[in-house]
Structure formats: C-alpha cells, structure tokens
C-alpha atoms as a PDB file:
ATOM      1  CA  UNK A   1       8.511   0.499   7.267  1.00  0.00           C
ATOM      2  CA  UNK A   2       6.167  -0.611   3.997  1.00  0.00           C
ATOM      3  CA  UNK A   3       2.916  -1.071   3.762  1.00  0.00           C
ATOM      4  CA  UNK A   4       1.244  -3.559   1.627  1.00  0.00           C
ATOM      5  CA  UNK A   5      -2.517  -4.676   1.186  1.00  0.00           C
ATOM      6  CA  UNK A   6      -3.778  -8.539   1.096  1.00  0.00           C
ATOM      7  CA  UNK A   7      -6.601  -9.118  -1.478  1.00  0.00           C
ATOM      8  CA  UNK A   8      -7.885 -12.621  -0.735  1.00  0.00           C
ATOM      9  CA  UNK A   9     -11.803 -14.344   0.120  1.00  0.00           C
ATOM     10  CA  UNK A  10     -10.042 -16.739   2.389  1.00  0.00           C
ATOM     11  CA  UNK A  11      -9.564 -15.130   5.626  1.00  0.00           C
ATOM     12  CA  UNK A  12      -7.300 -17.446   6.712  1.00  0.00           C
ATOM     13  CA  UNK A  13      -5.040 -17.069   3.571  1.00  0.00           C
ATOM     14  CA  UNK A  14      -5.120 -13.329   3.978  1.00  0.00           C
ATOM     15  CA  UNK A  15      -4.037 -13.541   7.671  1.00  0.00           C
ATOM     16  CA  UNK A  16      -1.573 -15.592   6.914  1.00  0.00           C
ATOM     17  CA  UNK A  17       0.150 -13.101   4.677  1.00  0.00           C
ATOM     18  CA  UNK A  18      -0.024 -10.179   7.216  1.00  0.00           C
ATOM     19  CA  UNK A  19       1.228 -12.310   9.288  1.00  0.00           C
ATOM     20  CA  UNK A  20       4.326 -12.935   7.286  1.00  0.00           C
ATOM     21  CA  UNK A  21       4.319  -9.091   6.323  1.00  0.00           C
ATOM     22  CA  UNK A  22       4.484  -7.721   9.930  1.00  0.00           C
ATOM     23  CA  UNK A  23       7.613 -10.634  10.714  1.00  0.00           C
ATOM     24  CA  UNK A  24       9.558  -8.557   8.862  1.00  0.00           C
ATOM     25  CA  UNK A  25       8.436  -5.436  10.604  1.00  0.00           C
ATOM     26  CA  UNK A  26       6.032  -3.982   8.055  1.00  0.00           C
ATOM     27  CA  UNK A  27       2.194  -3.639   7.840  1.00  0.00           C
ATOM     28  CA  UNK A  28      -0.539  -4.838   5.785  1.00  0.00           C
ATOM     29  CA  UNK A  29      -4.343  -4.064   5.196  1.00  0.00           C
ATOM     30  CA  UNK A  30      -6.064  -7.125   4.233  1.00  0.00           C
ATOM     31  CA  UNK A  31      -9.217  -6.860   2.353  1.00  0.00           C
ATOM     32  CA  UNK A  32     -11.561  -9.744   0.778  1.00  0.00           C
ATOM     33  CA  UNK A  33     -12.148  -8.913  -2.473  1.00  0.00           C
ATOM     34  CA  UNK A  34     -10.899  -6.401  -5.560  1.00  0.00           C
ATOM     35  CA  UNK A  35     -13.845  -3.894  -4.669  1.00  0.00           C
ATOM     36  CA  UNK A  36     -12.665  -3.142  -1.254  1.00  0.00           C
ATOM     37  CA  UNK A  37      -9.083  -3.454  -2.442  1.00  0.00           C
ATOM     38  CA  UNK A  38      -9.977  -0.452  -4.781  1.00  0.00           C
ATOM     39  CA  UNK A  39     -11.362   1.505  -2.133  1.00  0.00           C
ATOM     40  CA  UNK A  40      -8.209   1.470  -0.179  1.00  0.00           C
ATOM     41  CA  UNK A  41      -6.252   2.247  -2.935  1.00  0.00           C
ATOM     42  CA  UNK A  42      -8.168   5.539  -3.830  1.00  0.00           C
ATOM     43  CA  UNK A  43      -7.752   5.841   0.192  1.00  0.00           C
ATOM     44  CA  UNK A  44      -4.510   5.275   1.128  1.00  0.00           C
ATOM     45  CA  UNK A  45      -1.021   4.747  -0.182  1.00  0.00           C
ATOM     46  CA  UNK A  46       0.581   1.723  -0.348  1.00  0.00           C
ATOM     47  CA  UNK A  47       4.403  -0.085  -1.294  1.00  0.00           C
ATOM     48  CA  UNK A  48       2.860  -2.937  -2.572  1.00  0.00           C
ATOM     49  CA  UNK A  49      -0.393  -5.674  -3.612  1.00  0.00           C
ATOM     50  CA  UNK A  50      -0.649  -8.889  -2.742  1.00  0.00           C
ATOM     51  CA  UNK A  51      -3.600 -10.456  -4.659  1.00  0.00           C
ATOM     52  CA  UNK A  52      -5.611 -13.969  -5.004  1.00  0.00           C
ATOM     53  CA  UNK A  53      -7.569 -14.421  -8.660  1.00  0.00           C
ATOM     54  CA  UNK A  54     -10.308 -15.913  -8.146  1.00  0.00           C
ATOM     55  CA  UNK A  55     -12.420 -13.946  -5.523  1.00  0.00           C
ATOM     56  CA  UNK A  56     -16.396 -12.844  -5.503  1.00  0.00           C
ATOM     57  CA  UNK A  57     -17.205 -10.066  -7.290  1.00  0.00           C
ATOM     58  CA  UNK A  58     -14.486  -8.638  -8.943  1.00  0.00           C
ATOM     59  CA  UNK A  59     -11.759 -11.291  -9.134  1.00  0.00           C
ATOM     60  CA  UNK A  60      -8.124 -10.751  -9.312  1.00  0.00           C
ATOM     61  CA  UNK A  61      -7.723 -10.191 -12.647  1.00  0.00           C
ATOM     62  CA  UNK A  62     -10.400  -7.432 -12.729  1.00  0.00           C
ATOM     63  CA  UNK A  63      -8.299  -5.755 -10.023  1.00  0.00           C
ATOM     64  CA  UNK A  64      -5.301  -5.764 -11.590  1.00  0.00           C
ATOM     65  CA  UNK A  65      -6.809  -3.947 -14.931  1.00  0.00           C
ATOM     66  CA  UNK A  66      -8.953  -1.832 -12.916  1.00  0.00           C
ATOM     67  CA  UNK A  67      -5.235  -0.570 -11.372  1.00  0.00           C
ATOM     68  CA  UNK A  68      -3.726  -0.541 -14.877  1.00  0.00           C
ATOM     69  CA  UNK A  69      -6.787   1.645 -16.387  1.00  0.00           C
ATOM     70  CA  UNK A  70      -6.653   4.211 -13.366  1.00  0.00           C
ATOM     71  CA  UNK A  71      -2.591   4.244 -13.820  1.00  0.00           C
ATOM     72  CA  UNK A  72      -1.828   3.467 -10.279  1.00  0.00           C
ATOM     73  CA  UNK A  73       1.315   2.332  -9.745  1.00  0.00           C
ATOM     74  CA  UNK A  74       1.688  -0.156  -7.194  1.00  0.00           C
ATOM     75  CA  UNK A  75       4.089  -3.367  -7.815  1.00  0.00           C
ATOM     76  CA  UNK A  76       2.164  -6.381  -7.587  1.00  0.00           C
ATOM     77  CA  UNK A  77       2.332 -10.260  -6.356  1.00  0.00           C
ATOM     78  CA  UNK A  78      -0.800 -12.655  -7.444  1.00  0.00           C
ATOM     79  CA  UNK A  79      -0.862 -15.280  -4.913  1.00  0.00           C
ATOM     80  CA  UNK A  80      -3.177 -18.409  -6.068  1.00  0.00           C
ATOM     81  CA  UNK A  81      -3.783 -21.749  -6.637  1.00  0.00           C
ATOM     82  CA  UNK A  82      -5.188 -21.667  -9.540  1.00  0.00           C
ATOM     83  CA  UNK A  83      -3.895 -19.584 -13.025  1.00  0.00           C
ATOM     84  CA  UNK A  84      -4.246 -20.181 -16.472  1.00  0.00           C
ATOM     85  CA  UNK A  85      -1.131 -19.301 -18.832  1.00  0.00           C
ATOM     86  CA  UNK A  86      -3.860 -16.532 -20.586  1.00  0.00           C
ATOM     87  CA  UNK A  87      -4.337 -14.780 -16.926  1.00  0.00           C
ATOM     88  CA  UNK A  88      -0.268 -15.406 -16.777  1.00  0.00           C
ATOM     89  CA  UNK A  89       0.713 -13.396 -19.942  1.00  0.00           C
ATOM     90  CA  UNK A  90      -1.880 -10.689 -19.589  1.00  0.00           C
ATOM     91  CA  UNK A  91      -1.394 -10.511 -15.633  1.00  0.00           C
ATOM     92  CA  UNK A  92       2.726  -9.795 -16.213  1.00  0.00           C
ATOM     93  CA  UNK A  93       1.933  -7.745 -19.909  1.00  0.00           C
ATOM     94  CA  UNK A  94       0.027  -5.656 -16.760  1.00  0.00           C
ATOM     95  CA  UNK A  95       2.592  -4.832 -14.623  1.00  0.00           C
ATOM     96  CA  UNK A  96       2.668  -7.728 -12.227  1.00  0.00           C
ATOM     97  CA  UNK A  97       5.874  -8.376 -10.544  1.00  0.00           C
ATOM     98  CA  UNK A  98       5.440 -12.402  -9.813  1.00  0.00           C
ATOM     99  CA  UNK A  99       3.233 -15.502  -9.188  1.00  0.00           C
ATOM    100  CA  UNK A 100       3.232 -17.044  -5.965  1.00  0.00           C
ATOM    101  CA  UNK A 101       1.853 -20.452  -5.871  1.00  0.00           C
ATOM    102  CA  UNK A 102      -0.559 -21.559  -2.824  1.00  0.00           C
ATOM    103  CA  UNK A 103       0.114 -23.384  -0.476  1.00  0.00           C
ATOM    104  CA  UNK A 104       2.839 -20.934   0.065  1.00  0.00           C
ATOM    105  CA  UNK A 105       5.741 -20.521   2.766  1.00  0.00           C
ATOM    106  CA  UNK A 106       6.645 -17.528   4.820  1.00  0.00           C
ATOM    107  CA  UNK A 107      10.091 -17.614   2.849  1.00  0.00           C
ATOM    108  CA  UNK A 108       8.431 -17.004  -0.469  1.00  0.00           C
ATOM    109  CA  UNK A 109       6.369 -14.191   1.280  1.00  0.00           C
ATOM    110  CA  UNK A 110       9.305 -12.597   2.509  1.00  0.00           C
ATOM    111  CA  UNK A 111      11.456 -12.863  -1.143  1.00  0.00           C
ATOM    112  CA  UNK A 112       8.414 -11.074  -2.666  1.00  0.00           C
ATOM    113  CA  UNK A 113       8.501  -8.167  -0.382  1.00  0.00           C
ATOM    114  CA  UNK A 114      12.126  -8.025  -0.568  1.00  0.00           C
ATOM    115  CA  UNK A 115      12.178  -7.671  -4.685  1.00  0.00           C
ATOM    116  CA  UNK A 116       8.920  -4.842  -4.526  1.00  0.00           C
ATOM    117  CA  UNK A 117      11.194  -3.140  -1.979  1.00  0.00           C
ATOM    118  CA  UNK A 118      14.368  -3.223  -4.012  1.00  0.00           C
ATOM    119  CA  UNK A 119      12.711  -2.157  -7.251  1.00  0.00           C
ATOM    120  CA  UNK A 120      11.606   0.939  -5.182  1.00  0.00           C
ATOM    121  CA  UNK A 121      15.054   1.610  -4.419  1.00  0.00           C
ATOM    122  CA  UNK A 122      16.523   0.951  -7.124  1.00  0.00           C
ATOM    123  CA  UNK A 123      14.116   3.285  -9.175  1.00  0.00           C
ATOM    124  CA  UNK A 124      14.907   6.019  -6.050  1.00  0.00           C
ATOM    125  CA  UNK A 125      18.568   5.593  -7.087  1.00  0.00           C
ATOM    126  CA  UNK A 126      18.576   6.195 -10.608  1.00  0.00           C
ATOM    127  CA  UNK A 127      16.115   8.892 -10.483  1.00  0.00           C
ATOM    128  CA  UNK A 128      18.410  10.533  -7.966  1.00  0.00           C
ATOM    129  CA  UNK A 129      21.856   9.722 -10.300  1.00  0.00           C
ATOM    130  CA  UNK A 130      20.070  10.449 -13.514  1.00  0.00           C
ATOM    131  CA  UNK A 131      19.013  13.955 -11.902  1.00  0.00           C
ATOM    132  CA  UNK A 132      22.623  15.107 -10.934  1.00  0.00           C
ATOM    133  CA  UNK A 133      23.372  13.963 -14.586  1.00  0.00           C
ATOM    134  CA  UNK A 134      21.211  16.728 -15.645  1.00  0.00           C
ATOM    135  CA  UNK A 135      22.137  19.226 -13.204  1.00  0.00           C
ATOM    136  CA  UNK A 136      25.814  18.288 -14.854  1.00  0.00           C
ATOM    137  CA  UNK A 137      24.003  19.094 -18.181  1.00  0.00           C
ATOM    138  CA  UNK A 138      25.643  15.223 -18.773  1.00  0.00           C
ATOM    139  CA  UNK A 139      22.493  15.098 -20.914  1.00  0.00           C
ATOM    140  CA  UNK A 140      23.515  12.347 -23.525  1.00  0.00           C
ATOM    141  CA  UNK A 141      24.673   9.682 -20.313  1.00  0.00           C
ATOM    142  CA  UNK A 142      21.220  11.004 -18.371  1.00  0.00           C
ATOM    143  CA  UNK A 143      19.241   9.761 -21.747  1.00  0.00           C
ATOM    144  CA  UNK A 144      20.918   6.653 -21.912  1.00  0.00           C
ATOM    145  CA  UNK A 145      20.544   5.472 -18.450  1.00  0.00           C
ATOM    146  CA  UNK A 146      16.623   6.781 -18.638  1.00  0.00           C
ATOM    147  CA  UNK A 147      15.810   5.101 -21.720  1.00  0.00           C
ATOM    148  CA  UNK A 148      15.289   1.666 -20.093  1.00  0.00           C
ATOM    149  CA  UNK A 149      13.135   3.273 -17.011  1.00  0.00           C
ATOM    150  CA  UNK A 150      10.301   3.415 -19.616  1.00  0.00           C
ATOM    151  CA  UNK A 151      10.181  -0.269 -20.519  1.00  0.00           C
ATOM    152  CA  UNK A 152      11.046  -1.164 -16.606  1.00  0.00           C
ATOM    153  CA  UNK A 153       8.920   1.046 -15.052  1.00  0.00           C
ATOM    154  CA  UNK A 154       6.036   2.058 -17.817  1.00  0.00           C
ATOM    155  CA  UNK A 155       3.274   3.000 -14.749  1.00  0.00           C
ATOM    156  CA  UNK A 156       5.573   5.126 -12.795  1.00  0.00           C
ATOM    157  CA  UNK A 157       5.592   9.063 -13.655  1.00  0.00           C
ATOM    158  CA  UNK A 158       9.655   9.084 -12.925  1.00  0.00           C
ATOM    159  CA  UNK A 159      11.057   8.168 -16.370  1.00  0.00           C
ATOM    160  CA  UNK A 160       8.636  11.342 -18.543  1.00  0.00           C
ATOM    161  CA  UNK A 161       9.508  13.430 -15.374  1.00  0.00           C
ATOM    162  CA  UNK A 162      12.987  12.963 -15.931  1.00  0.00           C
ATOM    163  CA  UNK A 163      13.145  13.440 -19.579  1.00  0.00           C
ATOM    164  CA  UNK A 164      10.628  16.448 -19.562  1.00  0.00           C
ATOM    165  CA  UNK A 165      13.681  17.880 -17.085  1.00  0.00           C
ATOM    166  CA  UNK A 166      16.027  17.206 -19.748  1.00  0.00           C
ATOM    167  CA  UNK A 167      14.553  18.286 -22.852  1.00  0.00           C
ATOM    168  CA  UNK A 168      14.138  21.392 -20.492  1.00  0.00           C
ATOM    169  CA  UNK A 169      17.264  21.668 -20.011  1.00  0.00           C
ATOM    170  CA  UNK A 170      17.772  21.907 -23.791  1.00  0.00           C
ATOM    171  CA  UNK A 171      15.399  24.017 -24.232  1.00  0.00           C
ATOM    172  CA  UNK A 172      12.598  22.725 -26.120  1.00  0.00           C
ATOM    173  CA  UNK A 173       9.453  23.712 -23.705  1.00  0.00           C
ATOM    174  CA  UNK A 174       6.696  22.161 -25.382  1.00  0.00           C
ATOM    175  CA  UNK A 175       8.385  18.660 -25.121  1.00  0.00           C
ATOM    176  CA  UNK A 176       8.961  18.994 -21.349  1.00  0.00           C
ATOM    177  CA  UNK A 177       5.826  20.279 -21.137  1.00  0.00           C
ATOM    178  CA  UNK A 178       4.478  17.133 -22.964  1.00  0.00           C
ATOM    179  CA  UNK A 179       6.377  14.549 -20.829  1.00  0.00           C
ATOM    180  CA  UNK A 180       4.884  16.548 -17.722  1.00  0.00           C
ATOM    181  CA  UNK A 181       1.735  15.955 -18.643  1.00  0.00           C
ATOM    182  CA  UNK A 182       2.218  12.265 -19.426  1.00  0.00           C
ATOM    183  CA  UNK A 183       3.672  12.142 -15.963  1.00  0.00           C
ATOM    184  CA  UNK A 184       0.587  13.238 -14.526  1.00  0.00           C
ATOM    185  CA  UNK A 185      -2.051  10.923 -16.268  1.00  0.00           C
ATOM    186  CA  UNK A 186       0.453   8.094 -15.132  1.00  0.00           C
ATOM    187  CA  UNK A 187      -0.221   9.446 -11.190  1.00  0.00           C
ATOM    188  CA  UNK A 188      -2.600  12.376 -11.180  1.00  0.00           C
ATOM    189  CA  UNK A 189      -0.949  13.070  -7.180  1.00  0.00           C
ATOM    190  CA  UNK A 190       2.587  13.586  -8.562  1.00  0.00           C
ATOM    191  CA  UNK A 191       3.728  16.894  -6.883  1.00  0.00           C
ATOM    192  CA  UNK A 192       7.104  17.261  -8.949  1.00  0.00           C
ATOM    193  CA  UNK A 193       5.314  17.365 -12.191  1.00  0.00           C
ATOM    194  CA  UNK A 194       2.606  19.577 -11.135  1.00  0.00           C
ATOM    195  CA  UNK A 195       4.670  22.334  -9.664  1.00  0.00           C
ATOM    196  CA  UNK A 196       6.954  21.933 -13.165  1.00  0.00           C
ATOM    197  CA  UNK A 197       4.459  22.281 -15.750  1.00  0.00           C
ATOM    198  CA  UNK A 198       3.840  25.468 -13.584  1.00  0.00           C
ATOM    199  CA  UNK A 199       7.377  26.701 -14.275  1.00  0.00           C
ATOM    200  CA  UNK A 200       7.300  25.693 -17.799  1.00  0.00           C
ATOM    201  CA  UNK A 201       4.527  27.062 -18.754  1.00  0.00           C
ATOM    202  CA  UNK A 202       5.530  30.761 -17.780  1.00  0.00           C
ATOM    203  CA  UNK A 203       8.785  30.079 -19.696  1.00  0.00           C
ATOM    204  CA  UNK A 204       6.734  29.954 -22.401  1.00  0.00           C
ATOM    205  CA  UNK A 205       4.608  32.800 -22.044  1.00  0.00           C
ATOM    206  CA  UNK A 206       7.752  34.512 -21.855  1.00  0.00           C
ATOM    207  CA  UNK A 207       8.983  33.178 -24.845  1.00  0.00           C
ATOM    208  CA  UNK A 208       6.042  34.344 -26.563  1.00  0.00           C
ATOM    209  CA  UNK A 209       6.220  38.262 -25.009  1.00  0.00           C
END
C-alpha cells in the first residue's frame, strides 16, 4: 500500500482525489495549500504528489521548486484547470511526471498512480540487476544500463549510489567517495550512502598508512 498527498484549496477537489486514491486500496493526506504540503513532506514519507497550481499562498508551482531546491524526491502529478505552456516546460524541466486536466475522472486518477508506482518499481529493479552486475564485477554492462538512471531519475540518490559502488569496485576511492556524497545532498536520509562513505573513507586512511 502507497501513500500519496493531495495539494489542492478546493476541498471538494482534494476529496475527490483521496477518494479515488483509497479505491485502489492506498492512502492519501490531503492538504490545502504548498505550505502545509511542505510540512508533511519534512514529516512524513510519501510514494507520490498530487498538486493543483494555483492555490493561496504558495501556489503549485512554488511547491514544486521548493521540492526541487530541498532535493526531495517524490514523483509528481499537477492536477488543474488552468496552466500556461511556461508553468508546463518548467513544471516537467522539474521533475513532474504529468498534467492532469480538471474536471478529471477517477480513470485518469487511477493511470497516474499506476505510472508513479511502476517507475518505483522499475527503478527497484534495475538498481537490484545493476547491483548483481557489480557483485559479477560485469562492470562495463552495470555502466551502461546506469548511465540512463541519471537523465531518468536525476532527484533520486540510486544512480551516484550505484556508480560510487562501481568505481569502488575499481578501485578509485575518491570517486566513490564523490558519488556518495552527491547521493546524499540528493536525499540527506539515504542510509546506503551514509553507512558507505563510512567504509570508504577508512579504505582510504588505509591507503594512506
């Protein structure tokens, strides 16, 4: 079971999608506008954003950079009536997944779930299968299937995780150590990374003794 949040001023709009959410046996926090959507999000986890534009205070758009600046990364759907090709190209250059258009239908609810869901797996999938590619010390086939994580995913810490574990592998420490780091400051919470910069690190110091 997901869970998803609802940014939207309209109560009944925001209803509407938990409504559709919970049909298909998941939850959703609904909130009414991007500051208490940000709240939540330095609260709580969540699998996905659902998210109107134009709402009091900060507005849709606002959200969605304030998420981009702080390197969270959640897959999200803007749901509105109103969007200008500007807020289009900036919202997707961003990270958005897709634009639903209001008045919406519990179908097109349900297909947007369904793709932030399957991009989840499929990023589980090939981080698992690139990882036993290393462990194989396959290390040319590991690069080439990580190489388009970056552009797919660029606000997830997997793809530098991975390729810090392969330049490991190879030997070069301070490169590892590098995309380590970079998979921190992507999600500051990101265990894996954390305990290997730990391991890397006293390679090096013994390197150096």
């Amino acid at each position: 079971m997901a869970q998803f949040l609802v940014a939207d001023d309209e109560q009944r709009v925001r209803s509407l999608i938990k409504t559709y959410i919970e049909m298909l046996g998941h939850e959703a926090v609904v909130v009414a506008n991007g500051e208490e959507a940000l709240r939540q999000l330095f609260q709580d986890s969540y699998d996905g954003l659902f998210t109107d534009l134009r709402m009091p205070g900060l507005d849709g758009m606002g959200l969605i950079r304030a998420i981009h600046e702080e390197n969270i990364h959640l897959p999200t759907i803007v749901v509105t009536a109103y969007a200008s090709v500007e807020s289009v190209i900036e919202a997707f250059q961003l990270g958005v997944v897709d634009f639903i258009t209001k008045p919406f239908s519990s179908e097109e609810i349900k297909r947007a779930v369904q793709r932030i869901l399957r991009q989840k797996i499929q990023l589980k999938e090939t981080n698992q299968y690139i990882r036993g590619l290393i462990e194989q010390k396959a290390l040319f086939e590991a690069v080439n299937y990580l190489k388009p994580l970056f552009s797919e995913y660029p606000s997830s810490p997997i793809p530098h995780y991975l390729f810090g574990l392969i330049q490991e592998t190879q030997g070069d420490f301070s490169g590892a150590l590098r995309h380590m780091q970079a998979a921190l400051a992507l999600e500051p919470g990101y265990d894996p990374a954390t305990r290997k910069i730990i391991e890397i690190r006293k390679k090096i110091e013994e390197d150096r003794s």
